[in-house]
Structure formats: structure tokens, C-alpha cells
C-alpha atoms as a PDB file:
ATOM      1  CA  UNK A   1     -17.385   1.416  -5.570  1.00  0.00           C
ATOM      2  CA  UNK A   2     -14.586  -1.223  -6.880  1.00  0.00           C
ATOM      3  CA  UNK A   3     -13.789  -3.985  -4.787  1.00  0.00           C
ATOM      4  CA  UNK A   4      -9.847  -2.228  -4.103  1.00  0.00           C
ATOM      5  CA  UNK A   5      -9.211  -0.292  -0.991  1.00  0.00           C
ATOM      6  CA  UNK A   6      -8.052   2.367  -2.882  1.00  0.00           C
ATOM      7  CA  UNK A   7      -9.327   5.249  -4.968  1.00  0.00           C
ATOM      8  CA  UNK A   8      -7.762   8.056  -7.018  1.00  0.00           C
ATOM      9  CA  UNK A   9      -7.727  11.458  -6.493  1.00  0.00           C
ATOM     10  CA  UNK A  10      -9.883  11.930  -9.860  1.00  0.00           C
ATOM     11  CA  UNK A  11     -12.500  10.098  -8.328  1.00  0.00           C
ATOM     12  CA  UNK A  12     -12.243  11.636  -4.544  1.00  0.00           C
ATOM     13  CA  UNK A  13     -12.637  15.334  -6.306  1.00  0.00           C
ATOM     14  CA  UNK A  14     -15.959  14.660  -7.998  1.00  0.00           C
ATOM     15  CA  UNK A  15     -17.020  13.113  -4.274  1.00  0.00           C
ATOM     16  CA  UNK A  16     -15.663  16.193  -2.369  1.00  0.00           C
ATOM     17  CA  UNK A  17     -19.311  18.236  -2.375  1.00  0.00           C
ATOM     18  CA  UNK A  18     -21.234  14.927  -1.150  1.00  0.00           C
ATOM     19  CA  UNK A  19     -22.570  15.076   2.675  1.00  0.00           C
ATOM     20  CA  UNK A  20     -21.708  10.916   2.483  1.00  0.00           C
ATOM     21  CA  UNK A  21     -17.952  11.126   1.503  1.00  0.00           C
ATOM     22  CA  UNK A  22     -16.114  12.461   4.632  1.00  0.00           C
ATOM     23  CA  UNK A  23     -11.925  12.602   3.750  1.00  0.00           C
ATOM     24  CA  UNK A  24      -9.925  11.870   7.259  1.00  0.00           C
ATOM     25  CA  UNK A  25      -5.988  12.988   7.151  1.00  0.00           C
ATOM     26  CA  UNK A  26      -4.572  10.289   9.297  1.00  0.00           C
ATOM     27  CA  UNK A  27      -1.060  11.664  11.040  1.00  0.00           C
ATOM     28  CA  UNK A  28       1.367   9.854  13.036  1.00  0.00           C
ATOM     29  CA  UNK A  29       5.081  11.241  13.585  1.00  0.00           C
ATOM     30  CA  UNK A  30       7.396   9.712  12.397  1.00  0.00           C
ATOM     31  CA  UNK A  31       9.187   6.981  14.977  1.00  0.00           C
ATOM     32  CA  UNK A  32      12.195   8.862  16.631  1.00  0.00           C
ATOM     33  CA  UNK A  33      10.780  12.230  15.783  1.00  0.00           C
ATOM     34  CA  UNK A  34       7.796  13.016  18.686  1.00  0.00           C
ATOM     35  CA  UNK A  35       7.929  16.916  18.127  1.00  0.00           C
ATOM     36  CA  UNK A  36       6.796  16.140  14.058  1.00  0.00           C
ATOM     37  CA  UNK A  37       4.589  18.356  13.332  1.00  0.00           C
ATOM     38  CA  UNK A  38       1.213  17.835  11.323  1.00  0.00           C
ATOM     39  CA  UNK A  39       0.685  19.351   7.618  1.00  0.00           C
ATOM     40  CA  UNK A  40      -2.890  19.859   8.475  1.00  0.00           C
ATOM     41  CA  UNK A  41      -2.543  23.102   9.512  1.00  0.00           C
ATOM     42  CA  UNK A  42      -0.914  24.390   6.518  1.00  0.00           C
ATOM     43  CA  UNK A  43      -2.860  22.604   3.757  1.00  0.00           C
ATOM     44  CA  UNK A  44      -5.092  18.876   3.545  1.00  0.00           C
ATOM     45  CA  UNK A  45      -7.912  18.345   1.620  1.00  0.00           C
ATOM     46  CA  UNK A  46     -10.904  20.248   1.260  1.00  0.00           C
ATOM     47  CA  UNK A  47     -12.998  19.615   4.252  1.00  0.00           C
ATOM     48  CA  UNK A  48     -10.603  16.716   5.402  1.00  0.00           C
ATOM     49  CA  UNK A  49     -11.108  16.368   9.099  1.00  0.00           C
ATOM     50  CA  UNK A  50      -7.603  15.949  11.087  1.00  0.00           C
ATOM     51  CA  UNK A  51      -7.000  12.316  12.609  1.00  0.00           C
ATOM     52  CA  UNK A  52      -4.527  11.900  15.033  1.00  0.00           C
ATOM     53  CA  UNK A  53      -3.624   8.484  15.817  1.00  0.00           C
ATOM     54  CA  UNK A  54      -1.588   8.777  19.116  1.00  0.00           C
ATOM     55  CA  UNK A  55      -4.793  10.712  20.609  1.00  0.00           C
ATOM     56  CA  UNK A  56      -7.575   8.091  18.904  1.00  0.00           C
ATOM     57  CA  UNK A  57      -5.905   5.271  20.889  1.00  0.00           C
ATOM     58  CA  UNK A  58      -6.133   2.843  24.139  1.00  0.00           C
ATOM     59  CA  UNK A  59      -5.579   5.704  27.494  1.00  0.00           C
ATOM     60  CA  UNK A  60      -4.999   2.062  29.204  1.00  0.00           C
ATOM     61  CA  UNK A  61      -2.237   0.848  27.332  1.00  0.00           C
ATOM     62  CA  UNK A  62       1.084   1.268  28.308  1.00  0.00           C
ATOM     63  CA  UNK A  63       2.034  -0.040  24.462  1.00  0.00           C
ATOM     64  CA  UNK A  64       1.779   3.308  21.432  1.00  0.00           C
ATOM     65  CA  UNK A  65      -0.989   4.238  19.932  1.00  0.00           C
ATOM     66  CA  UNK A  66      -3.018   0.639  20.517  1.00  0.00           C
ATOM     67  CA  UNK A  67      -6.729   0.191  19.266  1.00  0.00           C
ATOM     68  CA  UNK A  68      -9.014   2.057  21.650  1.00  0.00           C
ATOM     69  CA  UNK A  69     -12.130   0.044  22.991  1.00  0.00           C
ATOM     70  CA  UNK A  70     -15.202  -0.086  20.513  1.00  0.00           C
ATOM     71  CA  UNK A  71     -16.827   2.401  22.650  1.00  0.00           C
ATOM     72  CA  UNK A  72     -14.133   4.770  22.755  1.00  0.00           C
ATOM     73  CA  UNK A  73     -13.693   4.872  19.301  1.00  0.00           C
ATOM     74  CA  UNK A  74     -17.085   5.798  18.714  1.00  0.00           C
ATOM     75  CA  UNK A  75     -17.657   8.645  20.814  1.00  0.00           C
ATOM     76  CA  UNK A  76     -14.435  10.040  18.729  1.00  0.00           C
ATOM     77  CA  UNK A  77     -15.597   9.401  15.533  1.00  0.00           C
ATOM     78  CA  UNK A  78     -19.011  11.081  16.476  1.00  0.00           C
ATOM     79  CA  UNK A  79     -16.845  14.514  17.805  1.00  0.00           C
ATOM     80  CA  UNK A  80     -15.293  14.009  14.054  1.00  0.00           C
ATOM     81  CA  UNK A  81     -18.696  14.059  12.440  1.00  0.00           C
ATOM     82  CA  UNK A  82     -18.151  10.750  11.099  1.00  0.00           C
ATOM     83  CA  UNK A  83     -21.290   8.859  11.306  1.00  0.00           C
ATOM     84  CA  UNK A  84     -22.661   5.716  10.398  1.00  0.00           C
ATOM     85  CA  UNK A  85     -23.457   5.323   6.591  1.00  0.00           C
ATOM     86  CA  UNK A  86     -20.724   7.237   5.242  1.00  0.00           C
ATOM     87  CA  UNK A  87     -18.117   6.337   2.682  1.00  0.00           C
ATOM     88  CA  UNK A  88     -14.172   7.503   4.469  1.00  0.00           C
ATOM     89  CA  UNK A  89     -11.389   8.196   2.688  1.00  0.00           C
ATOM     90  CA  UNK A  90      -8.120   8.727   4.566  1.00  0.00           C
ATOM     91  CA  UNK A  91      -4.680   9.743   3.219  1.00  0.00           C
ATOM     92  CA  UNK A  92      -1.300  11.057   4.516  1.00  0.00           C
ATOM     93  CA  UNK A  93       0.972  13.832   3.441  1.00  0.00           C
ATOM     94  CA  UNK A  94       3.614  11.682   2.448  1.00  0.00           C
ATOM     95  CA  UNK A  95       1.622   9.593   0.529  1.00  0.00           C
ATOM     96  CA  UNK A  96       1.031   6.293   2.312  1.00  0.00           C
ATOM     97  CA  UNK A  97       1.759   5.801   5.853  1.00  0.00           C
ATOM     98  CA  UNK A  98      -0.598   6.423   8.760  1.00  0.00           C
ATOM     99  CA  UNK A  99      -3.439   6.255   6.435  1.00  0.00           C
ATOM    100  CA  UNK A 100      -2.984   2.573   6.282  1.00  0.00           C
ATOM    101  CA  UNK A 101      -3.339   2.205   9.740  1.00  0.00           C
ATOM    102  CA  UNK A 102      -6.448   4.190  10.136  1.00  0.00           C
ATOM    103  CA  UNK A 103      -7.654   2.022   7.446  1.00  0.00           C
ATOM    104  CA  UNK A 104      -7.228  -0.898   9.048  1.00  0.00           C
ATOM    105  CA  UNK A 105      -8.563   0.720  12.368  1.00  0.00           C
ATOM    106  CA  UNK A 106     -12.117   1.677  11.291  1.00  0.00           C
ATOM    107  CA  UNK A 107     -12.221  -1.959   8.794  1.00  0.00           C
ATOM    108  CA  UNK A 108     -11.133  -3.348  12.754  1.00  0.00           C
ATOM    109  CA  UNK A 109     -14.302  -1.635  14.080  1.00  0.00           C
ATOM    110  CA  UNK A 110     -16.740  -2.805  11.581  1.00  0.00           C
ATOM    111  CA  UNK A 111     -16.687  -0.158   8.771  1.00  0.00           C
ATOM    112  CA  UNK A 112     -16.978  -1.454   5.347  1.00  0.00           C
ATOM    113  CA  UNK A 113     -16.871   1.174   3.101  1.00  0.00           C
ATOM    114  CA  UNK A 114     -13.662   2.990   4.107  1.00  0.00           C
ATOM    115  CA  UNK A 115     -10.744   3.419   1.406  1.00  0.00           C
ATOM    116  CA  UNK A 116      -7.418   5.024   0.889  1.00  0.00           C
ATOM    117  CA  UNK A 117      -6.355   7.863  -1.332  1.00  0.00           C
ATOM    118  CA  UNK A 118      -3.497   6.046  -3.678  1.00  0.00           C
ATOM    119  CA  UNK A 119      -0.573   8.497  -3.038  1.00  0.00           C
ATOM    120  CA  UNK A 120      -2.368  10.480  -0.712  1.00  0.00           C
ATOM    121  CA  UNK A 121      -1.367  14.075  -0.434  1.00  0.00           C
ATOM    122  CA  UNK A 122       1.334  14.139  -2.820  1.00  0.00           C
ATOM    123  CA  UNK A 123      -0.142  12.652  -5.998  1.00  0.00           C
ATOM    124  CA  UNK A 124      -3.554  14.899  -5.023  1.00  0.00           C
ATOM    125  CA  UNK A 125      -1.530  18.175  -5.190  1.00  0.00           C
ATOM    126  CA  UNK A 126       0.369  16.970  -8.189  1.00  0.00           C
ATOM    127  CA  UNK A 127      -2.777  16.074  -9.830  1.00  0.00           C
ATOM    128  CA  UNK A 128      -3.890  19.955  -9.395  1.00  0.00           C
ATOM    129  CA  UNK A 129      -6.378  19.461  -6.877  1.00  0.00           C
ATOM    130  CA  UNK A 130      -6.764  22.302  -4.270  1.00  0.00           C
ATOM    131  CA  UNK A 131      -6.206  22.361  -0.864  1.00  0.00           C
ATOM    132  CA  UNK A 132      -6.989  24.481   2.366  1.00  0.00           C
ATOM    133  CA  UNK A 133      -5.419  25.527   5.644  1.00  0.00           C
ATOM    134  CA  UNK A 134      -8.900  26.706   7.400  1.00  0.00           C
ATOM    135  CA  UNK A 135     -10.627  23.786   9.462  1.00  0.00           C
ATOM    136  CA  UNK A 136     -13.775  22.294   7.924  1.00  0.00           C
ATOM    137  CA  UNK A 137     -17.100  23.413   8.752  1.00  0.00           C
ATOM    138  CA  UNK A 138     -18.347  21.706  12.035  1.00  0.00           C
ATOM    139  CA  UNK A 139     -20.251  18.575  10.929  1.00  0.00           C
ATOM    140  CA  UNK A 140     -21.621  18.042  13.855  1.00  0.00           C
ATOM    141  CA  UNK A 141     -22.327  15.248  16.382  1.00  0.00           C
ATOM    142  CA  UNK A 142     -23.295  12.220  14.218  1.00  0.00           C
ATOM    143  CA  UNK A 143     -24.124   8.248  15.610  1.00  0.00           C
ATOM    144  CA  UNK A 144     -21.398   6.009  14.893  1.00  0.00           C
ATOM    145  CA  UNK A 145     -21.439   2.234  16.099  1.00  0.00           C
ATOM    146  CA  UNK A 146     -18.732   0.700  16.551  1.00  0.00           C
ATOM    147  CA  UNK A 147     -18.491  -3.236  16.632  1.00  0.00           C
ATOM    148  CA  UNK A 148     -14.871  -4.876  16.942  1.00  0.00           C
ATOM    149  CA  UNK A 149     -13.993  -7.487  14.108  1.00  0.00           C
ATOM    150  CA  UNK A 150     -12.494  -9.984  16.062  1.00  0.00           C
ATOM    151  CA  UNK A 151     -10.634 -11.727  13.116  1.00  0.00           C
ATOM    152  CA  UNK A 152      -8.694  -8.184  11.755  1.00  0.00           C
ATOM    153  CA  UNK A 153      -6.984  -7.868  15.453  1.00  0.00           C
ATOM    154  CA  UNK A 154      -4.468 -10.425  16.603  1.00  0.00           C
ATOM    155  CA  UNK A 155      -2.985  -9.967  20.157  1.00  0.00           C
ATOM    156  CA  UNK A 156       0.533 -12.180  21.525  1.00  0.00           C
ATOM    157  CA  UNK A 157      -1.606 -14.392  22.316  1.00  0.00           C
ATOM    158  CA  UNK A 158      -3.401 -15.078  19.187  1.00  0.00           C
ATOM    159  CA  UNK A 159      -0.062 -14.476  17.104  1.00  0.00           C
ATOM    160  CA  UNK A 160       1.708 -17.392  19.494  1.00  0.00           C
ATOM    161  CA  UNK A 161      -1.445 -19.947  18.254  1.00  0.00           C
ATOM    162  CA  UNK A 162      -0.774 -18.642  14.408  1.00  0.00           C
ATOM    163  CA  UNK A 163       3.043 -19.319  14.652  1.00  0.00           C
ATOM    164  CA  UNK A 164       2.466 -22.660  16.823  1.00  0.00           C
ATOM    165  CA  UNK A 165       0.257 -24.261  14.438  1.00  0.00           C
ATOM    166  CA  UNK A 166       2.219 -23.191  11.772  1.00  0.00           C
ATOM    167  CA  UNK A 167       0.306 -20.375  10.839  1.00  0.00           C
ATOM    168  CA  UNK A 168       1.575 -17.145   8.681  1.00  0.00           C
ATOM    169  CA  UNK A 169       2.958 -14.549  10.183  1.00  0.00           C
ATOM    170  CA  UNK A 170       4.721 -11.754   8.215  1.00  0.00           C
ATOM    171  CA  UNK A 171       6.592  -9.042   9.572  1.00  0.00           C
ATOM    172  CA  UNK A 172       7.037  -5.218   7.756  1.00  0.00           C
ATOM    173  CA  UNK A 173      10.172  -4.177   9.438  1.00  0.00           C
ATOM    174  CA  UNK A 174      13.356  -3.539   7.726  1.00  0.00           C
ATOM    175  CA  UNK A 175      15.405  -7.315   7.102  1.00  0.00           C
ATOM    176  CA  UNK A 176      18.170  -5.895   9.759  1.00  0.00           C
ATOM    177  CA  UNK A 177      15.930  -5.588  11.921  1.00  0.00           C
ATOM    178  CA  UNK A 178      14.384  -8.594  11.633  1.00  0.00           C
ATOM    179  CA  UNK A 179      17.529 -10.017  11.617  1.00  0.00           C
ATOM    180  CA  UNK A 180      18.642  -8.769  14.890  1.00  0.00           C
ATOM    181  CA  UNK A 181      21.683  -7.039  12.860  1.00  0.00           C
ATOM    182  CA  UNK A 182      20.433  -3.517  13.421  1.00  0.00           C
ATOM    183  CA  UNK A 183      18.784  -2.022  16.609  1.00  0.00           C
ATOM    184  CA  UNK A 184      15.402  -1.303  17.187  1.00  0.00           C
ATOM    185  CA  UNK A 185      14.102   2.438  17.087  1.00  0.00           C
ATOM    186  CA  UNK A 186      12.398   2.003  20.884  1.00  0.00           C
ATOM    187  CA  UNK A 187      14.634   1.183  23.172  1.00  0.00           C
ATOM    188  CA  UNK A 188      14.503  -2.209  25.678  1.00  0.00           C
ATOM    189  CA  UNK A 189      13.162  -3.907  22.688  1.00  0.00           C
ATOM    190  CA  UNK A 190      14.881  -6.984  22.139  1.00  0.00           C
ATOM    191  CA  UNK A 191      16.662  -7.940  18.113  1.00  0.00           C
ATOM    192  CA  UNK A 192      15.079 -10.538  16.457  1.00  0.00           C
ATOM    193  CA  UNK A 193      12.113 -11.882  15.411  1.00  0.00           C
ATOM    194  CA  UNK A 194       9.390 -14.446  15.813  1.00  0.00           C
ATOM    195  CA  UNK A 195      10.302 -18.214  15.249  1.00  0.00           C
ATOM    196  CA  UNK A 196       8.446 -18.968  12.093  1.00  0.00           C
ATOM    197  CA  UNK A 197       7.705 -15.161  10.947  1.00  0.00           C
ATOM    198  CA  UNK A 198       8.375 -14.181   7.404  1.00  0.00           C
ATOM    199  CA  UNK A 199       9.733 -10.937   6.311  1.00  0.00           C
ATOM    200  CA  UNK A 200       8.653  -8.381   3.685  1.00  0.00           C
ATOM    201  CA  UNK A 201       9.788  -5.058   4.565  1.00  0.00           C
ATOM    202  CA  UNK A 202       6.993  -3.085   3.791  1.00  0.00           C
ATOM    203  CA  UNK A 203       9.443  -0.464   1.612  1.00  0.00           C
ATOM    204  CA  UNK A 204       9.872  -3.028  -1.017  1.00  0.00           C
ATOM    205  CA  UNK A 205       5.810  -2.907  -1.773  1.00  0.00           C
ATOM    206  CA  UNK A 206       6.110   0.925  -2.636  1.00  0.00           C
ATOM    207  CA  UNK A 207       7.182   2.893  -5.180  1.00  0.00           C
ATOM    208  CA  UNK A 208       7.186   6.826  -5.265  1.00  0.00           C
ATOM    209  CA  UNK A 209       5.119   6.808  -1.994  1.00  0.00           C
ATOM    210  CA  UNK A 210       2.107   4.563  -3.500  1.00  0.00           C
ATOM    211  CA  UNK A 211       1.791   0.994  -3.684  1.00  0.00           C
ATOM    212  CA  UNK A 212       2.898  -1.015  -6.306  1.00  0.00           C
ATOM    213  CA  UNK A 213       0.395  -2.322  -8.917  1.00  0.00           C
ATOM    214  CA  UNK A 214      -1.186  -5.469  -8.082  1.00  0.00           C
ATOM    215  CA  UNK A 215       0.483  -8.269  -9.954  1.00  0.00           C
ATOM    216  CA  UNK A 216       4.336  -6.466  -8.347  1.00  0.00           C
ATOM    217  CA  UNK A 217       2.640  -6.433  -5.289  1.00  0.00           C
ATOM    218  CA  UNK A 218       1.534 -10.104  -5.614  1.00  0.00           C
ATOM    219  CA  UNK A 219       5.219 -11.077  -7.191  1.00  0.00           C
ATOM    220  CA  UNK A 220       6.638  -9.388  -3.817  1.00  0.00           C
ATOM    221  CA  UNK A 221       3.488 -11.604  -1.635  1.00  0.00           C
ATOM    222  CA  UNK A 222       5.073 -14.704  -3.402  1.00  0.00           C
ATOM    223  CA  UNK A 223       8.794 -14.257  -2.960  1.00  0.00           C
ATOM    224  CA  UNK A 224       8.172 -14.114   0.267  1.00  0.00           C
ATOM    225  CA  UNK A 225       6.744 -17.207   0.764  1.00  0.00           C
ATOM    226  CA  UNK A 226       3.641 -16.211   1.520  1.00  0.00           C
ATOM    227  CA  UNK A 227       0.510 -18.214   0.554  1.00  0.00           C
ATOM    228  CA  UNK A 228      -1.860 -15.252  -0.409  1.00  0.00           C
ATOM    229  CA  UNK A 229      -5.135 -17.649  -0.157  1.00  0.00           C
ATOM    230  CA  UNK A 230      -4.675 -18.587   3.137  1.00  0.00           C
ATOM    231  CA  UNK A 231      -4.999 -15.772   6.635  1.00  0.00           C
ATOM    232  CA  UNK A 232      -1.713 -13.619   7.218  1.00  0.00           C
ATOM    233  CA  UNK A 233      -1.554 -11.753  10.441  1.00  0.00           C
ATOM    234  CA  UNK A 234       0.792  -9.213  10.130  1.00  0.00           C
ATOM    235  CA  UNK A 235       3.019  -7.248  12.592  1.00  0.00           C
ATOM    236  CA  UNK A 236       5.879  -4.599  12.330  1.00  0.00           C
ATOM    237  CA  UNK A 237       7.266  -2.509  15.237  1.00  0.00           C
ATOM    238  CA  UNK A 238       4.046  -1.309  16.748  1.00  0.00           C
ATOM    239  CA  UNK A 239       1.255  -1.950  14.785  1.00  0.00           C
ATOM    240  CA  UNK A 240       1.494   0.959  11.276  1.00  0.00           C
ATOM    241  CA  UNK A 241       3.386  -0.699   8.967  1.00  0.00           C
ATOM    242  CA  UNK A 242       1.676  -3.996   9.512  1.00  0.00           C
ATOM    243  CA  UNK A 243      -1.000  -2.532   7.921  1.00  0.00           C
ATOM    244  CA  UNK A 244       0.546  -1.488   5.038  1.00  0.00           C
ATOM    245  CA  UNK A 245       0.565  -5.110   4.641  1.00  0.00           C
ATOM    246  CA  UNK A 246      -2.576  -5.702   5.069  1.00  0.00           C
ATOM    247  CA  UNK A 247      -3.132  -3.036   3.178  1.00  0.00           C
ATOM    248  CA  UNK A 248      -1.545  -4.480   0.251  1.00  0.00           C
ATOM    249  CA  UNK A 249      -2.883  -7.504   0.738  1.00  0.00           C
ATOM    250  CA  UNK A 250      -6.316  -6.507   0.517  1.00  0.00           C
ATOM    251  CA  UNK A 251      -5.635  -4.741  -3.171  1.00  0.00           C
ATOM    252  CA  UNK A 252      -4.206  -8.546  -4.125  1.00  0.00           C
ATOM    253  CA  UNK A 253      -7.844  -9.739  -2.733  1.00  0.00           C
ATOM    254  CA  UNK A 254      -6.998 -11.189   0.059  1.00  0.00           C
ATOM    255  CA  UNK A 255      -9.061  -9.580   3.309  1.00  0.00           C
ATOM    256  CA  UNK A 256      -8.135 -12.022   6.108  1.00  0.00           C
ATOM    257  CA  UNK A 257      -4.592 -10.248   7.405  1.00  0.00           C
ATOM    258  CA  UNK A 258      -5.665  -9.234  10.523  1.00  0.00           C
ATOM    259  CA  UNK A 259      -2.952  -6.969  12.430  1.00  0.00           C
ATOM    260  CA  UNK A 260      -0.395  -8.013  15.592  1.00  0.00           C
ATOM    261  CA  UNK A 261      -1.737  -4.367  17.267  1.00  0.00           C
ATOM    262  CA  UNK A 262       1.078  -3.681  19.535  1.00  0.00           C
ATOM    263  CA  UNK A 263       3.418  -5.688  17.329  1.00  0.00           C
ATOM    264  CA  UNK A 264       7.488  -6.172  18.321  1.00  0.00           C
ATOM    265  CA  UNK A 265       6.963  -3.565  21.184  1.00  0.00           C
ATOM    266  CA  UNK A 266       5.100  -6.114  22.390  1.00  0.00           C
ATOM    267  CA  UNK A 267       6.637  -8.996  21.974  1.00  0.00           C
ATOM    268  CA  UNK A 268      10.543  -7.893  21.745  1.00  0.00           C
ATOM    269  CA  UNK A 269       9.906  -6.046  24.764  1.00  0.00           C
ATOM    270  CA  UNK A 270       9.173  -9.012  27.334  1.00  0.00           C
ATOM    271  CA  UNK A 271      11.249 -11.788  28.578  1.00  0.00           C
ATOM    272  CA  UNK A 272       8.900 -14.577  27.853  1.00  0.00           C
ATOM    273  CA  UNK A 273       8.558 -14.550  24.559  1.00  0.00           C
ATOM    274  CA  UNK A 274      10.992 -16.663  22.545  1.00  0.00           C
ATOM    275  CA  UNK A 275      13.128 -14.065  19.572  1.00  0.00           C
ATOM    276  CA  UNK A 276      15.190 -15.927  16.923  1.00  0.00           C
ATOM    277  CA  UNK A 277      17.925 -13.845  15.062  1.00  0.00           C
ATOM    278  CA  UNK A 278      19.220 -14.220  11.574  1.00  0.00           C
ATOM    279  CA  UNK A 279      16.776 -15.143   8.802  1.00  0.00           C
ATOM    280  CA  UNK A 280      14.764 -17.505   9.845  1.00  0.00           C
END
């Protein structure tokens, strides 16, 4: 496998038949629109098994969709037939989205070889590769251990220590909203931003629903002010954009951008933590 978190579609179709490639559609509606409905049901991948984010998730958290305890997650995964050994591929139907965050998910509970389909569904069916609207074959129950990765999850408390000691922090929503200029999607969320966060709207590192190629996405990394050989927790309005990010980050070669899970709906949405507007 390359060293990139990504593979083509080219090379996922010659994988399809093998019992050690298992393809995972990650889904997540859209913020704003709950009642979203998946594509899964009316065409994913051959033998792509259906991933849904909100359910795979912390039941204690009051916060969305926040990273489920290690043993949680792998009592899922084994009801998935994902096991231990296998290579995952995830993807989207709009071509890179929720996928990210799933990838960033199973790297946060100790899987290695899992990748992303560059331009997901999209660039798959405009490639000519088939797909099916019949559920996959029951894999059946399959061991998966999970063990948390301590240094890909940053909570407020661990993003607080980053910022105070003048660590990087870089935030994936939209510049008004980092701003403070335009309101947040979830409402009693606070404008602003963290003192000392930088901002790279996650939007400016794609291009026709795929990533950029790596020297753009390391031009966009440097404009930002972002020192791409040092760690970069990264955050966004609740934890899926952030890894985009991270995402992207990774394809430049750098692997130590853990995620803020719970991101500005955590912090914008309590009175303790400090916001700064503008910016910077």
C-alpha cells in the first residue's frame, strides 16, 4: 500500500473480490438538514457496508456524534463484519465528507491500514464502476480490538494546553464564522473563535469534491501559517470537518493532527471558555 491515505477507484475495483478489503460508506446529514436521507439504499459500492456516524457514537454525550468508548466501537465494528486484519476503505456520496471522519475514527481506535476513496462515490461512478442497491452478504461476527490513540483525540482540555503553550490549533469552519461575522448553524453556540486558533476553511483544500494535490494542499497548509512539521490539532463545528484537515494533512505527511472531537459545540457553547472575534 502507498504511504497516502487515499486510494483510487482503479485500485479499490481490482480489491473488491478480496475477503481482506471491506469498503464502509460513511453518512452523516448534512448540518441543518436531520431528515437527509442516505444514498445507500439506492446505490454504494459493491458489498460496501452502510456506516452511520450519528448511531456509531458516544449514547453518553450530550455533544453530536462524539467518539464512542473503545469498547463500544468494537462490538459495532464486529456487527459490521469488520474484523481485525483487514484493509477499510470508506467513501461518501458526495465525494469527501463523512468519510474523513470515519477515517480519522478507526486511525483514533488503533487501525492502521484504513484509507479513503479520493472522490468517493462520484469519481467511482464516473470512472464506470458498478454499483448496487441490495445489502451485502452478511459477513458475519468478526473480532475487532479496539485500542484508543490517545495523541489523534484532543478534548477542551487538551486543546486549552495546545493554545496556552502556544501550540497549533487550526480551525475548518468557514472565515465568517470564525470571525464571529456570521452565525453558527447550532444554535446557543457562541461567534468567535479560540485565542490563538488559525483558520483554513476546509472548502479551500477541495476541488470538484476531492482534495487538492499535495503540493496545493501544502501551499494552502503554509498560507495559513501553519508549521506542517510540528502537531496540529484540529477542530471545526463538531468534530467532521476537522478531519478533513487532518485528513489533508496526513496526504502532506504529516500524521500528528489529532482532532478537537466535539469541537466549537463544545467550546462556543459554554460560558467559561474565552471566544475572540475578528481574525485573530
Amino acid at each position: 500500500m502507498s504511504s497516502s491515505p487515499l486510494v483510487s477507484p482503479a485500485w479499490l475495483a481490482g480489491k473488491l473480490a478480496s475477503p481482506d478489503v471491506v469498503v464502509v460508506n460513511a453518512w452523516l446529514p448534512p448540518v441543518g438538514e436531520p431528515d437527509a436521507q442516505p444514498e445507500y439504499g439506492t446505490g454504494h459500492i459493491p458489498g460496501a457496508v452502510f456506516f452511520d456516524v450519528n448511531a456509531i457514537s458516544d449514547p453518553a454525550s450530550d455533544l453530536p456524534h462524539m467518539l464512542p468508548p473503545a469498547h463500544v466501537f468494537s462490538s459495532m465494528m464486529r456487527k459490521l463484519g469488520i474484523g481485525d486484519g483487514q484493509t477499510i476503505v470508506i467513501y461518501d456520496g458526495v465525494g469527501l465528507y463523512s468519510a474523513a471522519r470515519v477515517w480519522w475514527m478507526f486511525r483514533a481506535m488503533g487501525v492502521e491500514d484504513v484509507f479513503v476513496l479520493d472522490g468517493g462515490l462520484p469519481r467511482w461512478q464516473a470512472e464506470g464502476h458498478p454499483v448496487e442497491d441490495m445489502d451485502p452478504a452478511p459477513r458475519g461476527d468478526r473480532h475487532f480490538t479496539a485500542r484508543l490513540n490517545h495523541g489523534l483525540v484532543a478534548d477542551r482540555a487538551k486543546v486549552a494546553r495546545t493554545l496556552e503553550a502556544g501550540g497549533q490549533v487550526l480551525d475548518a469552519r468557514s472565515r465568517g464564522r470564525f470571525a464571529g461575522s456570521d452565525p453558527e448553524p447550532r444554535a446557543g453556540l457562541r461567534g468567535g473563535h479560540m485565542p490563538g486558533a488559525m483558520n483554513l476553511p476546509f472548502s479551500e483544500l477541495m476541488r470538484d469534491g476531492r482534495l487538492k494535490d499535495t503540493q496545493a494542499l501544502k501551499a494552502a497548509f503554509d498560507a495559513a501559517g501553519v508549521d506542517r512539521s510540528k502537531p496540529v490539532v484540529t477542530t471545526c463545528g463538531s468534530g467532521v470537518t476537522a478531519a478533513i484537515l487532518s485528513l489533508a494533512l496526513s496526504v502532506t505527511g504529516q500524521n500528528k493532527a489529532p482532532v478537537y472531537d466535539g469541537s466549537w459545540t463544545d467550546w462556543g457553547g459554554r460560558e467559561d471558555t474565552p471566544v475572540a472575534t475578528g481574525d485573530s
